[in-house]
Protein backbone atom coordinates (compact mmCIF):
# COMPACT_ATOMS: atom_id res chain seq x y z
CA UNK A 1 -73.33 52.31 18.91
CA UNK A 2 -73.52 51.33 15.07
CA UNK A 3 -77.12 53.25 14.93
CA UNK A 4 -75.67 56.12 16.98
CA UNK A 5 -72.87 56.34 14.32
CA UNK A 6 -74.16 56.32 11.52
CA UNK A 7 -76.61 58.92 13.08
CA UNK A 8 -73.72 61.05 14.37
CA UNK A 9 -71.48 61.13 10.90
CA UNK A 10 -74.01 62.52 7.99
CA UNK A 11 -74.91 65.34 11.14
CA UNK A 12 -71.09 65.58 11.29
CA UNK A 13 -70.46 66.07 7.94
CA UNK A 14 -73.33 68.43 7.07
CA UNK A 15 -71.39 70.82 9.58
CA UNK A 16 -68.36 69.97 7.60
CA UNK A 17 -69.95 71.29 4.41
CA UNK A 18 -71.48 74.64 6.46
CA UNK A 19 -68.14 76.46 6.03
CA UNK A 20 -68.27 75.30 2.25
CA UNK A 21 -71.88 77.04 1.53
CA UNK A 22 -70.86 80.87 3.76
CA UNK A 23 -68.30 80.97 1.86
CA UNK A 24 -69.42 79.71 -1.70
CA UNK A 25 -73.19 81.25 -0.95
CA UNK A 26 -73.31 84.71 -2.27
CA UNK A 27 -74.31 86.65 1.15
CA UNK A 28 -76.00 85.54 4.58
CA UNK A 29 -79.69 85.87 2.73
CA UNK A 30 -78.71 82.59 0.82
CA UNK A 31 -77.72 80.93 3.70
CA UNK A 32 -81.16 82.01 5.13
CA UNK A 33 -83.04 81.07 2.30
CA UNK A 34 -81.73 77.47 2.57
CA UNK A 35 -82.36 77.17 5.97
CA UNK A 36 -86.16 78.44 5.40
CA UNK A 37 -86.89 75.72 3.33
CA UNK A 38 -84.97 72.97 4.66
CA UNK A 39 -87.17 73.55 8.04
CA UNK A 40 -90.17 73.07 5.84
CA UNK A 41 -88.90 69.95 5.10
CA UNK A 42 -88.61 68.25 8.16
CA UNK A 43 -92.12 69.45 8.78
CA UNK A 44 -93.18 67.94 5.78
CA UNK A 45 -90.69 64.57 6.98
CA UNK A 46 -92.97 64.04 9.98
CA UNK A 47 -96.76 64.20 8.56
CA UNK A 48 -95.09 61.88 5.96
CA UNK A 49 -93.47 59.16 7.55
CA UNK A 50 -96.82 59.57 9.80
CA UNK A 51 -95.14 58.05 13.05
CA UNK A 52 -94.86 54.84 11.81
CA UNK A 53 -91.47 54.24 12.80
CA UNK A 54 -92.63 54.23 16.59
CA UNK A 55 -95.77 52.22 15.95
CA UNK A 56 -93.96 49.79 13.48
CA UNK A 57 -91.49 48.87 17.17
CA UNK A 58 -94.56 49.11 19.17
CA UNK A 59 -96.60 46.26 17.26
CA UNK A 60 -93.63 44.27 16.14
CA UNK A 61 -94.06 43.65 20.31
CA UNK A 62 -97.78 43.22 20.51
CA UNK A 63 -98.24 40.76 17.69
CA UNK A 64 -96.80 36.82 16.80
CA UNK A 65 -94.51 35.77 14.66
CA UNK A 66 -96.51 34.93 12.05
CA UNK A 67 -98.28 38.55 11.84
CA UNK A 68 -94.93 40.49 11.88
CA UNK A 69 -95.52 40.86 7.96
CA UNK A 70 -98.72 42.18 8.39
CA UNK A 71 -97.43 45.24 10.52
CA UNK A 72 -94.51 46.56 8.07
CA UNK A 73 -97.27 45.78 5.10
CA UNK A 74 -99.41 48.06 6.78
CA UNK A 75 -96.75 50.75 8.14
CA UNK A 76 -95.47 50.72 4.90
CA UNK A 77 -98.56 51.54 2.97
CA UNK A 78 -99.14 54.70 5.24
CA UNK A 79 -96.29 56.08 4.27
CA UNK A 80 -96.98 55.18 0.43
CA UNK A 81 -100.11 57.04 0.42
CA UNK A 82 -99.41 60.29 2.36
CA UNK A 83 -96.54 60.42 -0.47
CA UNK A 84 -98.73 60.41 -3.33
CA UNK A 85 -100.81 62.68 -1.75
CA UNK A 86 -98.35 65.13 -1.28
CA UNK A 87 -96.97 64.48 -4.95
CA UNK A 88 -100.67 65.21 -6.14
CA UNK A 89 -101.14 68.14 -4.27
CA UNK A 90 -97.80 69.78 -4.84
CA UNK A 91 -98.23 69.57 -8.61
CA UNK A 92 -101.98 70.58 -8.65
CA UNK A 93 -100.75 74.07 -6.80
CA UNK A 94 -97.49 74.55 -7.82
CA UNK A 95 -98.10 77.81 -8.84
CA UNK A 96 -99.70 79.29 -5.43
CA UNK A 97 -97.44 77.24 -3.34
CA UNK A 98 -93.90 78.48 -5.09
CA UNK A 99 -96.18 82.50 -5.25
CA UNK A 100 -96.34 82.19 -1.00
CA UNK A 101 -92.99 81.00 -0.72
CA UNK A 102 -91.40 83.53 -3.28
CA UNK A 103 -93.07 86.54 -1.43
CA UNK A 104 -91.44 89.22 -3.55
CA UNK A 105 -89.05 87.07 -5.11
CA UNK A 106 -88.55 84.89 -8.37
CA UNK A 107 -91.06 82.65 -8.53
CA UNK A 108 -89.76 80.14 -11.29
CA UNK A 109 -87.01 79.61 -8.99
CA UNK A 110 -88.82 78.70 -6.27
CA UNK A 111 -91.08 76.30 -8.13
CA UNK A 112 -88.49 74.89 -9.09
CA UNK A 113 -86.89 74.38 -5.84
CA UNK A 114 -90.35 72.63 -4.78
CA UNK A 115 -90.41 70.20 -7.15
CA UNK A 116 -87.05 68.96 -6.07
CA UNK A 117 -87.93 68.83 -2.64
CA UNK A 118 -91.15 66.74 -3.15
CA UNK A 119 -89.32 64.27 -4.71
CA UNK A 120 -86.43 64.58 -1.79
CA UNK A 121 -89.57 63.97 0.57
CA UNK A 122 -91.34 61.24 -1.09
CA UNK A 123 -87.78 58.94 -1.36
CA UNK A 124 -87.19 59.79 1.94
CA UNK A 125 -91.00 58.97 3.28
CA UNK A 126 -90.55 55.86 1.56
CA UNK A 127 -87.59 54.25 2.93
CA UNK A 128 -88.54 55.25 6.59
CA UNK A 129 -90.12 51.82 7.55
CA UNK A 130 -87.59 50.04 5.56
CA UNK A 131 -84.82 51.19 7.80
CA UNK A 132 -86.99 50.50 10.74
CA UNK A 133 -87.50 47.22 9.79
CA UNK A 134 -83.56 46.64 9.43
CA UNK A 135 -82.92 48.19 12.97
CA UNK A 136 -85.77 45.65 14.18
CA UNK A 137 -84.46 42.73 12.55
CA UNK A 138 -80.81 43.35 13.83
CA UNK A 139 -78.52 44.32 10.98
CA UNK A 140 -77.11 47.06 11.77
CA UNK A 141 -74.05 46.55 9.19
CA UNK A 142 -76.74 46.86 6.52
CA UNK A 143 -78.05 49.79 7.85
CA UNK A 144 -75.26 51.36 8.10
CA UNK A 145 -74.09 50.50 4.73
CA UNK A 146 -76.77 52.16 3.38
CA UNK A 147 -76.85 55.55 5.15
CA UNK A 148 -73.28 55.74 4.19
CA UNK A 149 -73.86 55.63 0.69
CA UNK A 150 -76.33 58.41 1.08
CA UNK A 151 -73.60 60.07 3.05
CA UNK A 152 -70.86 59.75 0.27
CA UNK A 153 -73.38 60.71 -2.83
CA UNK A 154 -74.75 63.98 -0.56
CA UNK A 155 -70.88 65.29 -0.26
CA UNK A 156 -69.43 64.47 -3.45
CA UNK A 157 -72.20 66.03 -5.44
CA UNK A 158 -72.40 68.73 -3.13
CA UNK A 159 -68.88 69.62 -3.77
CA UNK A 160 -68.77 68.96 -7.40
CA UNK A 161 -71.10 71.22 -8.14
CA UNK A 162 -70.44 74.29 -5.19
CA UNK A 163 -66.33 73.70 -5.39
CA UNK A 164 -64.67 71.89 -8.22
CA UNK A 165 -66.65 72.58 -10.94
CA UNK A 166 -66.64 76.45 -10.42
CA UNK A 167 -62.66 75.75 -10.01
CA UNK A 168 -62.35 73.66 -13.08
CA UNK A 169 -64.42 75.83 -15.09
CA UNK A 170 -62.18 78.74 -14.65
CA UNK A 171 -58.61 76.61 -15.41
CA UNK A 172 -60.10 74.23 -17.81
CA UNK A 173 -61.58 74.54 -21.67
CA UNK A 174 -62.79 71.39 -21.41
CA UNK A 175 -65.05 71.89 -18.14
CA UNK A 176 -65.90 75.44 -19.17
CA UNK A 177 -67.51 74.08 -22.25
CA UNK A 178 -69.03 71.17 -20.82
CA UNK A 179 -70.81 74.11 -17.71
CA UNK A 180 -71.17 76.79 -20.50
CA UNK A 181 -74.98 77.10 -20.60
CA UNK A 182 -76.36 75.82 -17.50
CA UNK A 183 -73.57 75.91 -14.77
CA UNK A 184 -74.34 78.75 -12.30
CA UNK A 185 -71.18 79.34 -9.66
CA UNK A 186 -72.94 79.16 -5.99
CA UNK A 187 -76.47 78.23 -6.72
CA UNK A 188 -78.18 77.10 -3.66
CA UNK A 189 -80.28 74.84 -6.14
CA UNK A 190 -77.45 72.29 -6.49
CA UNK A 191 -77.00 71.75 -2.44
CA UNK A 192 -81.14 70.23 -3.38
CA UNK A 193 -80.16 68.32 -6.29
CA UNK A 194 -77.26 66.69 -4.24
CA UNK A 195 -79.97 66.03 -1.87
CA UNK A 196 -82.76 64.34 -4.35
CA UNK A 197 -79.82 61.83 -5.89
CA UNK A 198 -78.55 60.33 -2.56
CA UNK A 199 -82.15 60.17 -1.34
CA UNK A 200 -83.38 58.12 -5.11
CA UNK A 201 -80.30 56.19 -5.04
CA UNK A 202 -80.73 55.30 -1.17
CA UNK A 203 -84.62 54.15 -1.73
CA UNK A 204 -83.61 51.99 -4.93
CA UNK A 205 -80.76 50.22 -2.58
CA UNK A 206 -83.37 49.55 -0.24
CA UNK A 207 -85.44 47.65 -2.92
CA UNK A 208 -84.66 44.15 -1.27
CA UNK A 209 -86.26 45.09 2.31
CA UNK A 210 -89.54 45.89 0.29
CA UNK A 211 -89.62 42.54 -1.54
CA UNK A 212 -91.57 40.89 0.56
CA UNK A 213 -94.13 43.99 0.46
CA UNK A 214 -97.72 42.80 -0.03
CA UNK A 215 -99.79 45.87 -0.60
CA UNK A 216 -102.65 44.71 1.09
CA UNK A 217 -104.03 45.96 4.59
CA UNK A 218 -105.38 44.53 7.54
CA UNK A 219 -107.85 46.42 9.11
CA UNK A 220 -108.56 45.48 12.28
CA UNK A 221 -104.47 45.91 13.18
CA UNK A 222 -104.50 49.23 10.72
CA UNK A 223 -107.16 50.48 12.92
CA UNK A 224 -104.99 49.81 16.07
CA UNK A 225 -101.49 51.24 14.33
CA UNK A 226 -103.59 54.36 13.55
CA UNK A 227 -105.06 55.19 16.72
CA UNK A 228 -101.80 54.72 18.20
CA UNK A 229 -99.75 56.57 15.90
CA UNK A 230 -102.03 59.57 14.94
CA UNK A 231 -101.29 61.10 18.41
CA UNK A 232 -97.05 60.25 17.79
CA UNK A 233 -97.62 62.15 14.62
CA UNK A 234 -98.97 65.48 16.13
CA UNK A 235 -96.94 65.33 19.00
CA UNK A 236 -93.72 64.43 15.90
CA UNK A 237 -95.29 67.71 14.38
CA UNK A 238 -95.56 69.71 17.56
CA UNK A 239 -92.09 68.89 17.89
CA UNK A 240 -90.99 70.33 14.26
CA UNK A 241 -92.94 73.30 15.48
CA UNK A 242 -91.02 74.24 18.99
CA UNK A 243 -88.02 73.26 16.85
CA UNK A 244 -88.23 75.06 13.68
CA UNK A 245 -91.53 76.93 13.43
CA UNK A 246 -89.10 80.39 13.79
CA UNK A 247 -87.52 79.18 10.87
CA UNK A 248 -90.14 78.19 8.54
CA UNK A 249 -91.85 81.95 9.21
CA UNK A 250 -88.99 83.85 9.78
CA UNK A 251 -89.17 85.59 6.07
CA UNK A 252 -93.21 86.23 7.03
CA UNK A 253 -92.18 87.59 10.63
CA UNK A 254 -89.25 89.71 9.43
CA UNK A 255 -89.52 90.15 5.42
CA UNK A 256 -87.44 91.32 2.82
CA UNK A 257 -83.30 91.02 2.82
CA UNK A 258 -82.88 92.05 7.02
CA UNK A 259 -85.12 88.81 7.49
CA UNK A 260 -82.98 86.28 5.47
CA UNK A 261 -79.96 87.90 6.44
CA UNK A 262 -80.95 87.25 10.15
CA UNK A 263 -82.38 84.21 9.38
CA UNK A 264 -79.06 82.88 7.75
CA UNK A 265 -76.77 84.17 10.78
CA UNK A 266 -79.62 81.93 13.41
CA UNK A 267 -79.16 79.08 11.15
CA UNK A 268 -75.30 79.23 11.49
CA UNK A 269 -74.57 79.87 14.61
CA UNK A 270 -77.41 76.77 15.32
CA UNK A 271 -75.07 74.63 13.71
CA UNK A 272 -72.08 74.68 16.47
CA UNK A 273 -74.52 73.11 18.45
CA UNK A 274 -75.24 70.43 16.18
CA UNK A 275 -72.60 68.34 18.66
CA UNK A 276 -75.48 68.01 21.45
CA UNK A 277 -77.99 67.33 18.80
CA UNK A 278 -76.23 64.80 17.54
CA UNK A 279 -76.07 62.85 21.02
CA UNK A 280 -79.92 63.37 21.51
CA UNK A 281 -80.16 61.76 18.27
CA UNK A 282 -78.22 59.15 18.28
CA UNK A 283 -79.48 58.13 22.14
CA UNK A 284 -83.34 58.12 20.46
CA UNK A 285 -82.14 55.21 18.22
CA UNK A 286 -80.45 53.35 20.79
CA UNK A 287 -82.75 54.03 23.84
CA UNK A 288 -86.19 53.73 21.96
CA UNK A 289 -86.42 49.96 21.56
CA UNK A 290 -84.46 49.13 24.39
CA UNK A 291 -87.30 51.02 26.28
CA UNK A 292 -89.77 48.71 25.06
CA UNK A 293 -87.95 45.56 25.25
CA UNK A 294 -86.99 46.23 28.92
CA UNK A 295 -90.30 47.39 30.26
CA UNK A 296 -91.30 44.08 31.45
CA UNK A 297 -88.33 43.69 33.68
CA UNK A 298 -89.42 44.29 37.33
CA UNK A 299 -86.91 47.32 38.24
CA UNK A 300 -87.14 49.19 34.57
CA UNK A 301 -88.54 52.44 36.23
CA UNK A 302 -85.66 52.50 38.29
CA UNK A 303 -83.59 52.08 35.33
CA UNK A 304 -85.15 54.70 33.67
CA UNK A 305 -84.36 57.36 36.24
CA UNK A 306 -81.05 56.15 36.00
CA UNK A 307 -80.57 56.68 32.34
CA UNK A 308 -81.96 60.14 32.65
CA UNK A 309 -79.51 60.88 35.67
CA UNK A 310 -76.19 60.03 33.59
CA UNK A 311 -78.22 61.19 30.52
CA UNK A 312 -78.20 64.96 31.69
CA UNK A 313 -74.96 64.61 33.44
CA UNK A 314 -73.42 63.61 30.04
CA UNK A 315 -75.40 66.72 27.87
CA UNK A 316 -74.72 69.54 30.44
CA UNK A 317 -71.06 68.06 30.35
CA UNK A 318 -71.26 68.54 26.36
CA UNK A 319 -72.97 72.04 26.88
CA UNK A 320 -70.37 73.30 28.72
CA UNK A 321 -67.83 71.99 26.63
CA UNK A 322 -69.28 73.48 23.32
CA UNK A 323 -69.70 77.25 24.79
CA UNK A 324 -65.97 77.34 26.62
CA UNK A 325 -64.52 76.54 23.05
CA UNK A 326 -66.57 78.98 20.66
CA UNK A 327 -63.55 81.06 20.66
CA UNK A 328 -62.08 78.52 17.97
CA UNK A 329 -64.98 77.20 16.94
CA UNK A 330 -66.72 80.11 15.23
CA UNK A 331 -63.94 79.83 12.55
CA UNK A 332 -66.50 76.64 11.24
CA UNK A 333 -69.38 79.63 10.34
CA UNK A 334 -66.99 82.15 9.17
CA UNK A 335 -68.59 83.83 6.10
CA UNK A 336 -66.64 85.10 2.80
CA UNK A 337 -64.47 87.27 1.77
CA UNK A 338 -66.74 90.77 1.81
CA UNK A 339 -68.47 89.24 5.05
CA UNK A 340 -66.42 87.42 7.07
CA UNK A 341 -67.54 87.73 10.63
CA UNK A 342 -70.99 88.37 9.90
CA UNK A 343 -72.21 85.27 11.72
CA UNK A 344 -70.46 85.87 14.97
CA UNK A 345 -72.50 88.64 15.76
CA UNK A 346 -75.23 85.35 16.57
CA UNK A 347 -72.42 83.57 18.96
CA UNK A 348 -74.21 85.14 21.85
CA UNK A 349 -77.08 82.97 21.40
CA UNK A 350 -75.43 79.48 21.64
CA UNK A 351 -75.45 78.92 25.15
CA UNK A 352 -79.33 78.88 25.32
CA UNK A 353 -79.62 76.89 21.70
CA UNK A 354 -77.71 73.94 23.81
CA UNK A 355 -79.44 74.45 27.04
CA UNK A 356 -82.74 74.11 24.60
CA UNK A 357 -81.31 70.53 23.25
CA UNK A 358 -80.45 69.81 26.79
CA UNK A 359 -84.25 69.97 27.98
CA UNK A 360 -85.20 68.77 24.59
CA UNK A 361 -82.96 65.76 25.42
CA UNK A 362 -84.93 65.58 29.13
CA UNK A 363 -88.16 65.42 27.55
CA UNK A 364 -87.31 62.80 25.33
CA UNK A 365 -86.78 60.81 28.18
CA UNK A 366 -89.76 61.59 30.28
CA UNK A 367 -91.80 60.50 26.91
CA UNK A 368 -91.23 56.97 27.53
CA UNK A 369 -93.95 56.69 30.08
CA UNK A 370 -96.99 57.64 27.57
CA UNK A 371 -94.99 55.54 24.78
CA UNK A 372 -94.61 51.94 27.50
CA UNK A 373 -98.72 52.24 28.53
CA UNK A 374 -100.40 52.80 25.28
CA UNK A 375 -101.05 56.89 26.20
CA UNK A 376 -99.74 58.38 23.89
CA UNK A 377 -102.88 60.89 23.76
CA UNK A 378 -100.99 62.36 26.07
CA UNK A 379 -98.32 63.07 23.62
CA UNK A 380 -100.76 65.12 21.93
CA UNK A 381 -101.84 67.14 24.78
CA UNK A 382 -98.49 67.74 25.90
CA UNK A 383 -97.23 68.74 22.48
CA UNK A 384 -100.05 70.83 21.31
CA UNK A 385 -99.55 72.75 24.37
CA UNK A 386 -95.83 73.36 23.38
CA UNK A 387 -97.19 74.44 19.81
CA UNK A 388 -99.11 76.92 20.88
CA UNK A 389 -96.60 78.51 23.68
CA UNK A 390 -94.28 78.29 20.80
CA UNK A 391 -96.76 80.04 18.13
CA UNK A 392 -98.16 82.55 20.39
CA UNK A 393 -94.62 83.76 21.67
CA UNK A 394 -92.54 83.34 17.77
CA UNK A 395 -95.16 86.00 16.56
CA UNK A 396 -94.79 88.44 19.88
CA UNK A 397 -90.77 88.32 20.13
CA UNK A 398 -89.42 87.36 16.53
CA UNK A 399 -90.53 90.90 14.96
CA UNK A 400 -89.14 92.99 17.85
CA UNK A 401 -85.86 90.56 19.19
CA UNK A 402 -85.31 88.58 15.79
CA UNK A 403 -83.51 85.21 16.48
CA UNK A 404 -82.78 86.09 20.15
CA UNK A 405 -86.76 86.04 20.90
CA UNK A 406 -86.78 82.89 18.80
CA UNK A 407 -84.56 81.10 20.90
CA UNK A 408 -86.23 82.20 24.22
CA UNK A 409 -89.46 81.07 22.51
CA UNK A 410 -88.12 77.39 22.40
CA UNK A 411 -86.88 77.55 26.11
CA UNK A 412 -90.10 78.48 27.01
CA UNK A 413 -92.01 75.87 24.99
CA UNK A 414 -89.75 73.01 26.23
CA UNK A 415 -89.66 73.93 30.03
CA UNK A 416 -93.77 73.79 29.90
CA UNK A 417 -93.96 70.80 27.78
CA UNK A 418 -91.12 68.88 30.73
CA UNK A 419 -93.33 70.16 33.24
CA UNK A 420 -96.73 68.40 31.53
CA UNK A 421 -94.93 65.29 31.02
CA UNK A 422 -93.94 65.21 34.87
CA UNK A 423 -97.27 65.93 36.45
CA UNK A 424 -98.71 63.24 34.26
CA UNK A 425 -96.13 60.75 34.31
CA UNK A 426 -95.41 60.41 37.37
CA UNK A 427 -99.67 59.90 37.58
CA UNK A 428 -99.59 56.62 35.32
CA UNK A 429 -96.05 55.20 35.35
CA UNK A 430 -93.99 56.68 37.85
CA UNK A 431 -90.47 56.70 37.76
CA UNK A 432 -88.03 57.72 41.02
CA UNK A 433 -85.75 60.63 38.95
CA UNK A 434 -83.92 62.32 41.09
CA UNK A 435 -84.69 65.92 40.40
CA UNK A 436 -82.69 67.84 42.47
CA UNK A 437 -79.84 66.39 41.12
CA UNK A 438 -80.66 66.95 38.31
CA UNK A 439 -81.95 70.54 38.55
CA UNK A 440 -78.21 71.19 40.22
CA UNK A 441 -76.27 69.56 36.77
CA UNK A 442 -78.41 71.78 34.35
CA UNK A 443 -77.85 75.27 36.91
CA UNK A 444 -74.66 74.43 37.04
CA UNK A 445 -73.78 73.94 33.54
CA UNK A 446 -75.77 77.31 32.16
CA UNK A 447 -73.72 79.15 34.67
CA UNK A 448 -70.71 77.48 34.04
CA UNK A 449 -71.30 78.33 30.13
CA UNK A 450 -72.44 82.14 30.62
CA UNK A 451 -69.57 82.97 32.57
CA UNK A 452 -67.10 81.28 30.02
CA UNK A 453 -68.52 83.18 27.21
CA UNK A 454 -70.14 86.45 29.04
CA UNK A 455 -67.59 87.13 31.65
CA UNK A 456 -64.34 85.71 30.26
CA UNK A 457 -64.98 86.17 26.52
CA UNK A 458 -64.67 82.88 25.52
CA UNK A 459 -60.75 82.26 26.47
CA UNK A 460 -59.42 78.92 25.76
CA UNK A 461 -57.56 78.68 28.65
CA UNK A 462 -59.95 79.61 31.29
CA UNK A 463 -63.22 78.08 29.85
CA UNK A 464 -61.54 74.73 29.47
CA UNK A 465 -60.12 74.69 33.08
CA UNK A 466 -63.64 75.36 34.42
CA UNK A 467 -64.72 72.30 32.33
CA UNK A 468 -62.23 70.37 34.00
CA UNK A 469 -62.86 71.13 37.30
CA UNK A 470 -66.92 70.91 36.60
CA UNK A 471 -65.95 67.29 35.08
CA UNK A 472 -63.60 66.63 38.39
CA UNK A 473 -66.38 67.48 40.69
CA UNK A 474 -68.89 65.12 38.80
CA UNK A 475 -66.48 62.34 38.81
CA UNK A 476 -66.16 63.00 42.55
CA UNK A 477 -70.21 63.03 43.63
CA UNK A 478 -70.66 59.77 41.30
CA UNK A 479 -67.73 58.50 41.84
CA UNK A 480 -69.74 55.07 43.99
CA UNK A 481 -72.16 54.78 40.40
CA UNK A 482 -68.86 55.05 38.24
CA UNK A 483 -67.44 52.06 40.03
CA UNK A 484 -70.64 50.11 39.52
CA UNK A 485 -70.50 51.03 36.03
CA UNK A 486 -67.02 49.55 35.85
CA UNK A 487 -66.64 46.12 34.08
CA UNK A 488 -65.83 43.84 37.10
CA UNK A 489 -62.70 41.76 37.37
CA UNK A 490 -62.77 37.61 37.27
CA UNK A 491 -61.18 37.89 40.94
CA UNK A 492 -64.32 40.22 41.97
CA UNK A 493 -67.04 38.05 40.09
CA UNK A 494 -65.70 34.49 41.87
């Protein structure tokens, strides 16, 4: 719950600050352009960290005590290297790289903005395995400590630099003097310097974890954390693709202004369904290592199916809830003064961005078979596969549907990469889901959601009573697993 937490809370509060930056950003481009090269950066996230957070779990099981050293040493010094490789290669073609990502634009600015980000990545690279090796050794309070602070730096530079220093400056001599020169009102460039000083200050508090650091490697078990997370790492990037590939190319697939514009209104309306995202996220950190640790237990497939079932049941619940309350909660991505309901025109789209973190969500759980038996080749296969479905249909349907073909695209990629992980699953570690069920939760919940929004144009009042009832009836069929669920009485247990 602590992990979930302090998972759920910096997600929560970066959809706080979205109303700040459409209305403080000039015009929808902006918004556009900082979505572009924020999903560069999470590409960028997973070849760094290198999918050593999975692998550093995975051998902290397979080795002894006295070796447990040996595998953060080694997870560690991954993660140090592809960092200075990306800091030398960033600054030996700074030029090009800021020239491809400017197109037709400034191309000062955008160096600029890639030299914060390196820096952004590099901090954040680096205190990946420290944070996995403070979830592994059970301090939670720690770990949460820390992302807070990141949390609480992020938001107040963020808003002293997009909100009360643009206010100040105009009622104050003293803060007009001290901006006069430098200060420019709505900048996107501070939202990344915000970002680079929680993520330096962050890595510096995490200086005890890496004290006992030895930067020295040992092969043999380098060789085995490689092979095992080389095919976690593709699959990690696969995943970045299917996720945000349509951002990251979105400029190249639909240039000039139109393409940011649109670009900015699919990043907003993405955010409402940040809620679901959120819960996928936060079960990862939770359900990962209890996966491992539980595997030996004699009914854990059984468990497994089990998790998925109330799983779903829980996301489609959250689906529907989401789409039967856009009518209030599009005022969260309402833009500024001279374009105020320029991102609802993307509303339409939010059903089938959660029913995309809904299958996201199942595949996450079907993964745990390659991750429990060593396969994770399979990862690779199954991910790659998604890649290209996601490639080969982003570059057919973005330049004639824009955002709408985009999303369609991930549905697509998703439903074949669920259906991979089932035929082979089910081959090497099979596990007794229950699919019609859970086919029936995820029909039920799209319909549910495109009649609320399609048919009944979002009404309060309507949506919300079909949620109820949908939430009624699922109490009703589960009602004999809710009971079990139940915490038992003393009476019942003597």
């Amino acid at each position: 719950m602590i992990y979930g937490f302090t998972t759920i809370v910096p997600r929560m509060i970066g959809f706080l600050m979205t109303p700040i930056y459409l209305r403080k950003f000039e015009n929808a481009a902006v918004y556009g352009l900082y979505n572009y090269l924020y999903s560069w950066v999470s590409m960028l996230n997973a070849i760094l960290a290198f999918g050593m957070e999975t692998t550093y779990f995975r051998f902290l099981q397979k080795v002894d005590s006295k070796n447990k050293d040996r595998v953060f040493n080694n997870s560690f010094v991954v993660t140090l290297m592809t960092s200075l490789l990306l800091l030398a290669s960033v600054f030996i073609f700074i030029d090009p790289i800021a020239t491809w990502f400017a197109g037709d634009e400034n191309v000062d600015e955008y160096a600029k903005y890639i030299q914060y980000f390196v820096f952004i990545l590099v901090a954040d690279a680096l205190a990946v395995v420290p944070f996995a090796k403070l979830r592994a050794q059970g301090r939670p309070i720690r770990y949460s400590y820390l992302k807070f602070i990141n949390i609480f730096i992020t938001v107040l530079s963020n808003l002293f630099f997009i909100v009360y220093l643009s206010n100040w400056t105009k009622s104050s001599t003293f803060w007009a003097n001290f901006a006069a020169g430098w200060f420019q009102e709505g900048w996107i460039g501070y939202v990344f310097i915000s970002n680079l000083l929680a993520s330096s200050i962050t890595l510096l508090l995490l200086v005890p974890e890496m004290l006992t650091l030895r930067l020295r490697i040992d092969r043999p078990l380098m060789k085995n954390m490689l092979a095992y997370s080389f095919p976690i790492l593709i699959a990690n990037i696969s995943f970045i693709i299917n996720e945000n590939l349509d951002k990251m190319f979105f400029p190249k697939l639909l240039p000039g202004e139109y393409g940011r514009t649109e670009l900015g209104i699919y990043g907003a309306v993405s955010k409402i369904a940040i809620f679901l995202n959120l819960f996928i996220t936060a079960f990862r950190l939770g359900a990962e290592p209890f996966f491992f640790s539980y595997a030996k237990n004699e009914n854990a497939s059984r468990t497994y199916a089990k998790i998925m079932e109330y799983f779903v049941m829980l996301m489609v619940l959250v689906m529907v809830g989401i789409t039967v309350n856009l009518g209030w909660l599009k005022d969260f991505i309402k833009g500024n003064e001279l374009q105020p309901d320029i991102y609802w025109t993307g509303l339409k789209v939010v059903p089938f961005i959660l029913l995309n973190f809904v299958l996201l969500g199942i595949y996450m759980n079907l993964s745990v078979w390659y991750k429990l038996t060593d396969q994770t080749r399979f990862a690779l296969y199954i991910s790659l596969t998604g890649a290209l479905v996601t490639i080969a249909l982003n570059f057919l349907l973005i330049p004639i549907y824009s955002y709408p073909g985009a999303v369609a695209t991930t549905t697509a990629a998703y439903l074949v990469m669920i259906g991979l992980s089932l035929f082979w699953g089910q081959k090497y570690y099979p596990i007794p889901y229950h699919f019609l069920k859970i086919i029936l939760y995820l029909v039920s919940g799209l319909t549910l959601s495109l009649l609320s929004f399609f048919i009944f144009d979002s009404n309060f009042w309507i949506g919300n009573g079909l949620l109820l009832l949908f939430c009624i009836t699922i109490i009703f069929l589960e009602r004999k697993n809710i009971v079990q669920l139940l915490p038992k009485s003393k009476n019942s247990l003597k």
